[in-house]
Each structure stands twice: as C-alpha cells, then as structure tokens.
N, C-alpha and C. Protein backbone atom coordinates (compact mmCIF):
# COMPACT_ATOMS: atom_id res chain seq x y z
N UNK A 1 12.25 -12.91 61.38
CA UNK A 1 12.72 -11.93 60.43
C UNK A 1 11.61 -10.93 60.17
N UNK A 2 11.92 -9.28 60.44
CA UNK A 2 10.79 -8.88 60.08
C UNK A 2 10.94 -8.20 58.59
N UNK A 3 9.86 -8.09 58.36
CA UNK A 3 9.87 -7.61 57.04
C UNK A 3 9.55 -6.33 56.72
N UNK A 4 10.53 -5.53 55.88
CA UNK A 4 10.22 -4.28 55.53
C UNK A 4 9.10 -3.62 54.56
N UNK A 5 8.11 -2.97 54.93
CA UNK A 5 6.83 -2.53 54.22
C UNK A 5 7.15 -1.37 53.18
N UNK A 6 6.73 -0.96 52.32
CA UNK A 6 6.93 0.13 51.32
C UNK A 6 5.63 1.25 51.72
N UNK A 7 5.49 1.65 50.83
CA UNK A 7 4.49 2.75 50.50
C UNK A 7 3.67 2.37 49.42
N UNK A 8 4.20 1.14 48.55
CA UNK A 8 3.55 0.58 47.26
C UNK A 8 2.92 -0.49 48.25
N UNK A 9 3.41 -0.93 48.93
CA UNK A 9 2.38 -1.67 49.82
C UNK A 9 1.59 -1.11 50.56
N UNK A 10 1.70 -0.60 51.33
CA UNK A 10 0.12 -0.09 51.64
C UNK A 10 -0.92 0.24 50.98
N UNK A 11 -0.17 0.77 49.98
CA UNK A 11 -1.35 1.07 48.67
C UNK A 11 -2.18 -0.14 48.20
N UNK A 12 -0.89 -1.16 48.30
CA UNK A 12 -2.10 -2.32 47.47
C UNK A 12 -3.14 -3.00 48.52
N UNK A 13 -2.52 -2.63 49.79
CA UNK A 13 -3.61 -3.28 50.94
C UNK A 13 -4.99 -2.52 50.84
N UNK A 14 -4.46 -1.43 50.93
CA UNK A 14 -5.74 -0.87 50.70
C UNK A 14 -6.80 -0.62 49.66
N UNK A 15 -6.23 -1.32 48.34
CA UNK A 15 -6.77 -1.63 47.37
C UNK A 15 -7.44 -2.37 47.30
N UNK A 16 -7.08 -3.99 48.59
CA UNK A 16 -7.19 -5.43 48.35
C UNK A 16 -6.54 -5.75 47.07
N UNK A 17 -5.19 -6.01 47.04
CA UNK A 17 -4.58 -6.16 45.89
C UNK A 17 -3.29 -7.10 46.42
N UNK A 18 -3.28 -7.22 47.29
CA UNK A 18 -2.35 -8.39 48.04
C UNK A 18 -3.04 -9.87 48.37
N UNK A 19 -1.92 -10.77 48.36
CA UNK A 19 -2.37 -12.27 48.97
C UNK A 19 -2.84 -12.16 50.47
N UNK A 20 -3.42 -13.58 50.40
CA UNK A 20 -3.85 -13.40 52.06
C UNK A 20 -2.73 -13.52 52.98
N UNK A 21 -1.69 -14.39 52.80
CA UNK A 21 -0.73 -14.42 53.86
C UNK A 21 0.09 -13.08 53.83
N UNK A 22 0.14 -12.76 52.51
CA UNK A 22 1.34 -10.98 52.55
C UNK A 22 0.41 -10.36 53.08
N UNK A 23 -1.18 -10.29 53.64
CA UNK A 23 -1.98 -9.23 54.30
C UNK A 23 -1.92 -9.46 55.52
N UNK A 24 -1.85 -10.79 55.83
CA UNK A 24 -1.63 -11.16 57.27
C UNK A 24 -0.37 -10.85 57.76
N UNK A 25 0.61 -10.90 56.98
CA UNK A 25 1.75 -10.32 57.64
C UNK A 25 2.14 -9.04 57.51
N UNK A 26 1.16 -7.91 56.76
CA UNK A 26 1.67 -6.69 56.88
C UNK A 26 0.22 -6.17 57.88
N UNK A 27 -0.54 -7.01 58.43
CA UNK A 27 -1.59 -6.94 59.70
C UNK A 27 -0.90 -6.98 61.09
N UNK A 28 0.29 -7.69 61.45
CA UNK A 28 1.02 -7.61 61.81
C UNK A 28 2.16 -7.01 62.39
N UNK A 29 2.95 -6.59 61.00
CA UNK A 29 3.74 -5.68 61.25
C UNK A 29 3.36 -4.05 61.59
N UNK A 30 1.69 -4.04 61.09
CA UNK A 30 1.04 -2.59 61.31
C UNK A 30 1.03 -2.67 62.45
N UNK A 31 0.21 -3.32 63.53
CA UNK A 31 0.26 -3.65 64.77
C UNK A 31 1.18 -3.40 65.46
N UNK A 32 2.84 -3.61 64.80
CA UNK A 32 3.77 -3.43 65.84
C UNK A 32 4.90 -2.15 65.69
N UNK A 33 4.51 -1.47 64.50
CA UNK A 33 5.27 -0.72 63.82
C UNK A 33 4.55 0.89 63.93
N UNK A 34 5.14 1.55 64.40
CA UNK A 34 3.97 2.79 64.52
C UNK A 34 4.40 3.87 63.29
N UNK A 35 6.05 3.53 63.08
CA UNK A 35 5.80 4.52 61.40
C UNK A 35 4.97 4.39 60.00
N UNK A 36 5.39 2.50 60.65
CA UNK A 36 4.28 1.81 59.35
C UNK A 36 2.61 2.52 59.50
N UNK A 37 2.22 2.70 60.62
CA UNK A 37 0.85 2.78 61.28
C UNK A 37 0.52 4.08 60.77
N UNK A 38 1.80 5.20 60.71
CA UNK A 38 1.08 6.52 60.32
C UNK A 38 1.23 6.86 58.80
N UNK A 39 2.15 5.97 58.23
CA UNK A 39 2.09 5.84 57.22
C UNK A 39 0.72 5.65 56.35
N UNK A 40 0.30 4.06 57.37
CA UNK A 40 -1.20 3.64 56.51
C UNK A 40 -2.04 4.51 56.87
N UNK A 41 -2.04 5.42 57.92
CA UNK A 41 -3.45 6.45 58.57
C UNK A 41 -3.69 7.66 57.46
N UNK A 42 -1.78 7.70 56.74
CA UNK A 42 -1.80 8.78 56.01
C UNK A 42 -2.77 8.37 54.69
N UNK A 43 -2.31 7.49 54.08
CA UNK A 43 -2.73 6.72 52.70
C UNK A 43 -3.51 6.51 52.87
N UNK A 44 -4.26 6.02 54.41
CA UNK A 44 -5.80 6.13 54.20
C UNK A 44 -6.92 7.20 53.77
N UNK A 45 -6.64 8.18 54.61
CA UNK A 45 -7.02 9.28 53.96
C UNK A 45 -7.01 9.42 52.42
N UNK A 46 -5.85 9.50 52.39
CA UNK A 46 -5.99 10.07 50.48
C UNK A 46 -7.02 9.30 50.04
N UNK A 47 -7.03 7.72 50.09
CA UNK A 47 -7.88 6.86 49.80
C UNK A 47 -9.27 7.87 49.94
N UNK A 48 -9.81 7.62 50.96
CA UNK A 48 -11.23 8.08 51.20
C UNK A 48 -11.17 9.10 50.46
N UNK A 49 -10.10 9.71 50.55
CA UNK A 49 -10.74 11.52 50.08
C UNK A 49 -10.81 11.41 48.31
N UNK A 50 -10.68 10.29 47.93
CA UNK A 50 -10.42 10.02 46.38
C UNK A 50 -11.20 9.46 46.01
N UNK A 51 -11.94 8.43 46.82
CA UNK A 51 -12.92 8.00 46.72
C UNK A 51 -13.92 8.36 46.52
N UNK A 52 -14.56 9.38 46.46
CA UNK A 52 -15.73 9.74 45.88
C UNK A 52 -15.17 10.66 44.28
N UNK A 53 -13.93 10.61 43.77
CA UNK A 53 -14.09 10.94 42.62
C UNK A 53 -14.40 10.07 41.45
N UNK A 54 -14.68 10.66 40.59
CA UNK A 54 -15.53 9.85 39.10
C UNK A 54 -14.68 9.82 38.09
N UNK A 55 -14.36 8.95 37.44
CA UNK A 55 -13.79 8.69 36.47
C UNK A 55 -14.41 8.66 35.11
N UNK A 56 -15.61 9.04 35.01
CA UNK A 56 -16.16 9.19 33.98
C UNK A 56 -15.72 10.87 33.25
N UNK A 57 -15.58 10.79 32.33
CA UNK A 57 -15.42 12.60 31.67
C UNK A 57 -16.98 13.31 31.88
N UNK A 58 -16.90 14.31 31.90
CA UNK A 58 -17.77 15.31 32.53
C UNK A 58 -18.71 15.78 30.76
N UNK A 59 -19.41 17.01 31.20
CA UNK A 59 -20.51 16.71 29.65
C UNK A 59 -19.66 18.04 28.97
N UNK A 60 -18.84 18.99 29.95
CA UNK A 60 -18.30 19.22 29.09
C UNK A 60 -16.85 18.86 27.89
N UNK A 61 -16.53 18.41 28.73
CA UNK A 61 -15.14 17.71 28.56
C UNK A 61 -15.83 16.76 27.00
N UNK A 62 -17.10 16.51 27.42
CA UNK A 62 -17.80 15.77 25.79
C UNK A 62 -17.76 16.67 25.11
N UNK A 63 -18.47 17.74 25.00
CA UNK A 63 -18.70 18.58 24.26
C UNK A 63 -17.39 19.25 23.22
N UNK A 64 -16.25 19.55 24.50
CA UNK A 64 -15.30 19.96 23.84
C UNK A 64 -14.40 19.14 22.85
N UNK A 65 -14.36 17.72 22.97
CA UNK A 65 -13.75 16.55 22.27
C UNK A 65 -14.52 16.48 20.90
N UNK A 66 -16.38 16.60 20.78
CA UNK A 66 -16.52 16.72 19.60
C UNK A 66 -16.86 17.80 18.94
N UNK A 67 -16.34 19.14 19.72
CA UNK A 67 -16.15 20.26 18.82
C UNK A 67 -14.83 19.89 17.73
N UNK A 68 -14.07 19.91 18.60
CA UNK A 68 -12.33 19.08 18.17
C UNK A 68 -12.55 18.43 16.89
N UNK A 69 -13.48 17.18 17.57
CA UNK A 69 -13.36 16.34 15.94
C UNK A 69 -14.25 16.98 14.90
N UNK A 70 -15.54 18.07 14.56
CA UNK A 70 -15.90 18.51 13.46
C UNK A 70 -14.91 19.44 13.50
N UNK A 71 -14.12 19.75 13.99
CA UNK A 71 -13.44 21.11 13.26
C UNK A 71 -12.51 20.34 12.72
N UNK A 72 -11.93 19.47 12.82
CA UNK A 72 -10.64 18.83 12.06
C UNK A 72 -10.90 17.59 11.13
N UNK A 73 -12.55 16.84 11.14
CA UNK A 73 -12.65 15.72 10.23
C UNK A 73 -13.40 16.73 8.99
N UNK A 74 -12.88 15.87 7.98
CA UNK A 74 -13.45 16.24 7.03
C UNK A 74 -14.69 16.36 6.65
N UNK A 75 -15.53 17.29 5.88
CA UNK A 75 -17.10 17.61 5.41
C UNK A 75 -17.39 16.85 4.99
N UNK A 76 -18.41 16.54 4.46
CA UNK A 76 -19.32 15.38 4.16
C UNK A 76 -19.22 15.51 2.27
N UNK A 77 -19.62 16.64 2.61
CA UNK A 77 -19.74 17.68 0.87
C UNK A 77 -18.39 17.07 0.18
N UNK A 78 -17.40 17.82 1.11
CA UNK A 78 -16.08 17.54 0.22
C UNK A 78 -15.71 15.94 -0.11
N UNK A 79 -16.13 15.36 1.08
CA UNK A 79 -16.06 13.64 0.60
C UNK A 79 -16.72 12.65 -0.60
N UNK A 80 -17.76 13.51 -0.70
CA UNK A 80 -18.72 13.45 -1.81
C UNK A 80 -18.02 13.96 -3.18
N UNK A 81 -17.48 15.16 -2.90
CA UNK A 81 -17.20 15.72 -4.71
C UNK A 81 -16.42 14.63 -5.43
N UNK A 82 -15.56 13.79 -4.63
CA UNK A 82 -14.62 13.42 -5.56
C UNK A 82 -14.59 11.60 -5.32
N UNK A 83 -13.54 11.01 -6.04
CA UNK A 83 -14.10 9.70 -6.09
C UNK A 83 -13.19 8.90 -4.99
N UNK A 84 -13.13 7.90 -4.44
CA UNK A 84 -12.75 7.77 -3.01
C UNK A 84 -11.32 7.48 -3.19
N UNK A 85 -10.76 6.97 -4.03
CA UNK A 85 -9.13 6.79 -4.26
C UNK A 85 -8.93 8.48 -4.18
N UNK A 86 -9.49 9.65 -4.35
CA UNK A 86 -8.82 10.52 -4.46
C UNK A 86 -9.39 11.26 -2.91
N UNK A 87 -9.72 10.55 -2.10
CA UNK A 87 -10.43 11.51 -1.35
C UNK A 87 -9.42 11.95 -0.49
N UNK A 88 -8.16 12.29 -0.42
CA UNK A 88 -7.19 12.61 -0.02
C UNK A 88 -6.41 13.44 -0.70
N UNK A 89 -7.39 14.25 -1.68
CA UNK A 89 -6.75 15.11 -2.61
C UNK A 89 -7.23 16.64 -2.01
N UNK A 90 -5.72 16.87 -1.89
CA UNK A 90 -5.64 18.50 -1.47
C UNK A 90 -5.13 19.53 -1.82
N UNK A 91 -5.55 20.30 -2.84
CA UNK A 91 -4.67 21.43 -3.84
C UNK A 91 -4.64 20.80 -5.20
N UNK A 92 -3.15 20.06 -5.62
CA UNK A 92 -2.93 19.73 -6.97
C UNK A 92 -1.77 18.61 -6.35
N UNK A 93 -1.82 18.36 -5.14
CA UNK A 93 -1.39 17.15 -4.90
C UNK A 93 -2.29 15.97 -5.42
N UNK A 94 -1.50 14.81 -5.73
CA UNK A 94 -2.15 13.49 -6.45
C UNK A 94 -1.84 12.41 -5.24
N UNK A 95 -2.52 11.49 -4.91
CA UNK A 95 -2.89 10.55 -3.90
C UNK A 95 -1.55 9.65 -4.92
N UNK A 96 -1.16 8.44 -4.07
CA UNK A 96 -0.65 7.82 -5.15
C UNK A 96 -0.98 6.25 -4.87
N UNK A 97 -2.43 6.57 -5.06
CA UNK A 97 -3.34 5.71 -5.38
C UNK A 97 -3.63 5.52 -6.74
N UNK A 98 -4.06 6.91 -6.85
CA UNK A 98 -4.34 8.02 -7.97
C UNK A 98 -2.92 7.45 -9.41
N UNK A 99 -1.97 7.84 -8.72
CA UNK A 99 -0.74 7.81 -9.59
C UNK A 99 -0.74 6.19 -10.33
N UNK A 100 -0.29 5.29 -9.34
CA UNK A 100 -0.33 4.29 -9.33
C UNK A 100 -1.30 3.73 -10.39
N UNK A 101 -2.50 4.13 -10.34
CA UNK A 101 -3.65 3.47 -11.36
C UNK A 101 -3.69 4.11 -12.50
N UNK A 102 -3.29 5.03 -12.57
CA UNK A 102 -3.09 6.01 -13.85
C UNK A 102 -1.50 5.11 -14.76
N UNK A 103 -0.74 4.97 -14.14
CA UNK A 103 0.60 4.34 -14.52
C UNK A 103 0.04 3.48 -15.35
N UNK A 104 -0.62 1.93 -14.12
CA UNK A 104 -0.84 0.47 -14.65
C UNK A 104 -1.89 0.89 -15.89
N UNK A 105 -3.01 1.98 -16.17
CA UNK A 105 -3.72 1.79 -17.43
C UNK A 105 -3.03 2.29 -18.39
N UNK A 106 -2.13 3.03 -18.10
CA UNK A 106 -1.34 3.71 -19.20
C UNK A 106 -0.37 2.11 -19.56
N UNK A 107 0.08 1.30 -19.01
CA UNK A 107 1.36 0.35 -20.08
C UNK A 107 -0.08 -0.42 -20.06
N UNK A 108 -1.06 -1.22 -19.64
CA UNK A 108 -2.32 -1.72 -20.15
C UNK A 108 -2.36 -1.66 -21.59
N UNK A 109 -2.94 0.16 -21.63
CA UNK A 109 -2.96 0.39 -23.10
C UNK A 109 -1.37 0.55 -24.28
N UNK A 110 -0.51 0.92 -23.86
CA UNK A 110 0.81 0.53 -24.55
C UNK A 110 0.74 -0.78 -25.01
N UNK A 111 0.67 -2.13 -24.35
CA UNK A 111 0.64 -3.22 -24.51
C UNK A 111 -0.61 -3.87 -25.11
N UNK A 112 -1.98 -3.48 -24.63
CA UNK A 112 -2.97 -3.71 -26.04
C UNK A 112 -2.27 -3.23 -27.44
N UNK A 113 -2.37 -2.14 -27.74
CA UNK A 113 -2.11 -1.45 -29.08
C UNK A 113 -0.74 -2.01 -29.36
N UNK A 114 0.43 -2.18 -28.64
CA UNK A 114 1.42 -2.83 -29.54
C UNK A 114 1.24 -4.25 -30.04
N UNK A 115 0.08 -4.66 -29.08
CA UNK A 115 -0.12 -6.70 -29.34
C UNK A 115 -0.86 -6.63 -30.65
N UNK A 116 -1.81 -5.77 -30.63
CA UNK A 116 -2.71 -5.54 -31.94
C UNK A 116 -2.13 -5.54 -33.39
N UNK A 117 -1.34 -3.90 -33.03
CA UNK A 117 -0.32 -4.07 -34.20
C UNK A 117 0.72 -4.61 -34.42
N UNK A 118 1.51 -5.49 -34.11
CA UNK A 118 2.10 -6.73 -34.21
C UNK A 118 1.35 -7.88 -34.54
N UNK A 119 0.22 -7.93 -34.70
CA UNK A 119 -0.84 -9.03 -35.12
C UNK A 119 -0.96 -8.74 -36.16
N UNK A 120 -1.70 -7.35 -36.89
CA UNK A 120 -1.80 -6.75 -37.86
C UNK A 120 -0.62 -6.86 -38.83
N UNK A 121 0.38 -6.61 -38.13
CA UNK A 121 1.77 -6.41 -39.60
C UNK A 121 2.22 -8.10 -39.93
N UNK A 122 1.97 -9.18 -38.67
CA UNK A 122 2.05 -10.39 -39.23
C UNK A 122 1.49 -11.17 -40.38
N UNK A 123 0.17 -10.58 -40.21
CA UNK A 123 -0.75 -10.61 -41.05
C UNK A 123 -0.37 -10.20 -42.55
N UNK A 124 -0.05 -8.83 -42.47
CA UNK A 124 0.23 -7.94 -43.81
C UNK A 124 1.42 -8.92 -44.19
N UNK A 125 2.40 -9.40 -43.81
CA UNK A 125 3.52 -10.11 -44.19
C UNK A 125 3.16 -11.55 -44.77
N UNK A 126 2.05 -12.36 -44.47
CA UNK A 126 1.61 -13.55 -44.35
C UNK A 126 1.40 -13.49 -46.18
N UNK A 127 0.72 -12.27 -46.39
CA UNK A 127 -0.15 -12.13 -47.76
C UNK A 127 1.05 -12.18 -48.98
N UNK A 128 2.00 -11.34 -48.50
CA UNK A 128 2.86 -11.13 -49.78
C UNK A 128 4.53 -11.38 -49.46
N UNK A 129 4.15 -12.75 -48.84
CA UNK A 129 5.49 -13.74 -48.74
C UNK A 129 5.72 -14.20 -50.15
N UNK A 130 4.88 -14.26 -51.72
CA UNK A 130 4.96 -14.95 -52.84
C UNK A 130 5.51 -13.61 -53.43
N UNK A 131 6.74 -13.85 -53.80
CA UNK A 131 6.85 -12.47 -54.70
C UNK A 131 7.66 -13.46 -55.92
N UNK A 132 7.07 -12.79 -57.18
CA UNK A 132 7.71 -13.64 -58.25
C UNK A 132 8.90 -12.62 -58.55
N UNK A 133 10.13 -13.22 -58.76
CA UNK A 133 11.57 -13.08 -58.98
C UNK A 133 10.64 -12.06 -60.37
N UNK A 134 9.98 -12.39 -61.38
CA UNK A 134 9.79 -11.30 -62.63
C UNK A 134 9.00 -10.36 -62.63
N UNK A 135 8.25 -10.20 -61.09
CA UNK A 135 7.60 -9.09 -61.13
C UNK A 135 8.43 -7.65 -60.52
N UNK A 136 9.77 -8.21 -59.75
CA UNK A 136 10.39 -7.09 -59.76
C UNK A 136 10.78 -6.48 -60.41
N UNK A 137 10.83 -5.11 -60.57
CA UNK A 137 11.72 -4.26 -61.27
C UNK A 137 13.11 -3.64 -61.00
N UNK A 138 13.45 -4.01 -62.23
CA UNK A 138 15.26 -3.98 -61.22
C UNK A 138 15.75 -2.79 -62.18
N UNK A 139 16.14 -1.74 -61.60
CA UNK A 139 16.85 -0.54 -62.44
C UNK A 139 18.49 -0.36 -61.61
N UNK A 140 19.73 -0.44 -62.27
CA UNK A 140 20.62 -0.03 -61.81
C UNK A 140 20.88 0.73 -62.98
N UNK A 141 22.35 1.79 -61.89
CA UNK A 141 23.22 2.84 -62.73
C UNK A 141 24.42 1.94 -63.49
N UNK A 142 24.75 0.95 -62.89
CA UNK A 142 25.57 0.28 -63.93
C UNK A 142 25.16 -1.02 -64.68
N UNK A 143 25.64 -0.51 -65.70
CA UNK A 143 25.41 -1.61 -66.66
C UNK A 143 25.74 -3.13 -66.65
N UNK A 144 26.73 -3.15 -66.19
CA UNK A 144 27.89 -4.54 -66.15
C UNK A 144 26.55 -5.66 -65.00
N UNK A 145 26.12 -4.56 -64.18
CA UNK A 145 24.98 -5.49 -63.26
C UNK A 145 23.85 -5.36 -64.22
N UNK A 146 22.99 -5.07 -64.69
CA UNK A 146 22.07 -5.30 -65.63
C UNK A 146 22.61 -6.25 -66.43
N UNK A 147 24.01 -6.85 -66.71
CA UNK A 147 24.07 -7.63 -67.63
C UNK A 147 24.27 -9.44 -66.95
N UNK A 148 24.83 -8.93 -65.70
CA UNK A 148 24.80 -9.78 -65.27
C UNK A 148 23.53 -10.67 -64.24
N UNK A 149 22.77 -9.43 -63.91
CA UNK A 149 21.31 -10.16 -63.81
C UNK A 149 20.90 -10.95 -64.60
N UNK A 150 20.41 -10.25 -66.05
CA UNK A 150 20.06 -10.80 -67.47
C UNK A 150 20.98 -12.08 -67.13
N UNK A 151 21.99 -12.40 -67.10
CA UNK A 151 22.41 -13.45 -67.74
C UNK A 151 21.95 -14.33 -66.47
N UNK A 152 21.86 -14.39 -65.28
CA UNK A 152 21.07 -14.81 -64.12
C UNK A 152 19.78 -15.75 -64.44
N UNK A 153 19.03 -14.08 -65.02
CA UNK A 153 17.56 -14.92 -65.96
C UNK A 153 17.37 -15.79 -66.47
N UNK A 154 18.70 -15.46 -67.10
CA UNK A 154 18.28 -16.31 -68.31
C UNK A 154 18.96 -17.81 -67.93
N UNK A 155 19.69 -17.94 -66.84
CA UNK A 155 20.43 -19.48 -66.77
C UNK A 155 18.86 -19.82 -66.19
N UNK A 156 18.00 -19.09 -64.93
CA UNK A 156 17.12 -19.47 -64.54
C UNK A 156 16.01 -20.02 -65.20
N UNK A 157 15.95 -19.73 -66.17
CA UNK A 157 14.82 -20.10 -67.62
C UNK A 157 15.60 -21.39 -68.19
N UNK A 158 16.27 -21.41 -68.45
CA UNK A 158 17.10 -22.76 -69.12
C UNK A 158 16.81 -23.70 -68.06
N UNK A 159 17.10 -23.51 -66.99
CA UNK A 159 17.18 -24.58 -65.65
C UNK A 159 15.46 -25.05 -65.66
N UNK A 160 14.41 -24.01 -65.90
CA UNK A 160 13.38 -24.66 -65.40
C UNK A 160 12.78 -24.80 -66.99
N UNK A 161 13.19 -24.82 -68.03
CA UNK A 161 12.65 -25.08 -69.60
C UNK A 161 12.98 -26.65 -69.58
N UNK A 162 14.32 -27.13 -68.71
CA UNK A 162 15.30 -28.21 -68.78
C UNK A 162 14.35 -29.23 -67.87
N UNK A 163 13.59 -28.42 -67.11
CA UNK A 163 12.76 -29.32 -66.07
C UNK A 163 11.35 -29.89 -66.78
N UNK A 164 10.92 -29.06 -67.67
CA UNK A 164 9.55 -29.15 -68.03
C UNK A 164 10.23 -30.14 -69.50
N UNK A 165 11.19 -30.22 -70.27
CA UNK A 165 11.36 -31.18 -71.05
C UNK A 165 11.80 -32.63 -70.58
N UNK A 166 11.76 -33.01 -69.42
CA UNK A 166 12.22 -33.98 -69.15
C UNK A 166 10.95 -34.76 -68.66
C-alpha cells in the first residue's frame, strides 16, 4: 500500500519532526515518487533560504515599542499627586474604589452616632423612671375631671393611711 505524502509532511521532515519509521517510509516513497521529489527540492529551498533569518526583533523595532509605552503609560509625577485607590482618577470621574470607601465610612459613622445616642437617651430614661403621682401637675378645661382626679387622690391616700394603720 503506498502511502500518500502532503506538503505538511515534508515540512515536518525537514524539520526532523517525524518518527523514525514515518521517515523511513517517506525516504522511500521520495525515492520512488518524482512529484513527491520536486516537491521536497522545492521546500527545501525555502528551508535554506529561511534559514539564516533571525527571530530576534531588531534595535529598532526596540526602540519603537518603548517609545509606544512612555507615550501611553502614565508619568511618574501624576502617580505621585494622588493617593493610589485614586490613581485612576481622570477629570471628575471617581474610581469606585474611591466610591465604595467613601459609602462604608459614611454608614460606619451613621451607626457609631446612632449606637451612642441610643445609649445616651437609655440612660436619660434610667434616671427619671421614679415620678411621684404628686409631683405632677394636672390642669384640665373641665371640671367634672378635676373632680374626679381629686376624688382618685384621695381614695389613694385612704388606701395607703389604711396601710400604715395596720
């Protein structure tokens, strides 16, 4: 059975990029095949003639890559003015780094100052939970309730006069 050769094969022969038996048998078929033969005479060439090129970039080809990058990375100066969460600040745009940390200290402080004063008014309440029933002052527009407070009082005084005689 013979076997049909490509053009991706020759390439890899001539790479050394094939097994030994697939080289031995396209050693072979070169031998007996003369399209295959001018095929590889062709690809050889290119080979050689490619072969002496460099794959390294050239000094200008350097040069021009880090013109590129100072013209488009940022100054040193400008990286400096400002503080590094914002160093992405351009115009009156806000980073939202920026935003973000501004938010969390803002309910921070909401939530100190409301814990505080909620401590504070517990406090104020703690002191003047004792209120004596006679230190209020009781003013109404009708009378009929002024009389019926009074008479309130006064069962309340009997009840605890009734306690202290017993």
């Amino acid at each position: 059975m013979k076997q049909k050769f490509t053009d991706d094969d020759i390439i890899r022969f001539l790479y050394d990029e094939m097994e030994q038996g697939e080289s031995e048998r396209f050693l072979d078929a070169l031998c007996s095949d003369e399209d295959l033969w001018e095929r590889y005479e062709y690809f050889q060439e290119i080979v050689e003639k490619t072969a002496g090129l460099s794959y390294e970039p050239s000094e200008y080809s350097c040069q021009q890559i880090m013109a590129y990058v100072a013209v488009t990375s940022p100054q040193p100066e400008d990286v400096r003015g400002g503080a590094p969460y914002l160093a992405g600040l351009k115009g009156r745009k806000l980073s939202t780094n920026a935003i973000l940390m501004f938010v969390l200290a803002l309910f921070g402080s909401i939530t100190i100052i409301g814990s505080v004063y909620q401590m504070h008014k517990i406090q104020q309440e703690s002191q003047h939970t004792e209120a004596n029933f006679q230190e209020v002052d009781l003013r109404w527009d009708a009378p009929e309730l002024d009389t019926r407070i009074h008479d309130a009082q006064n069962a309340v005084n009997e009840i605890k006069n009734l306690k202290k005689l017993q």
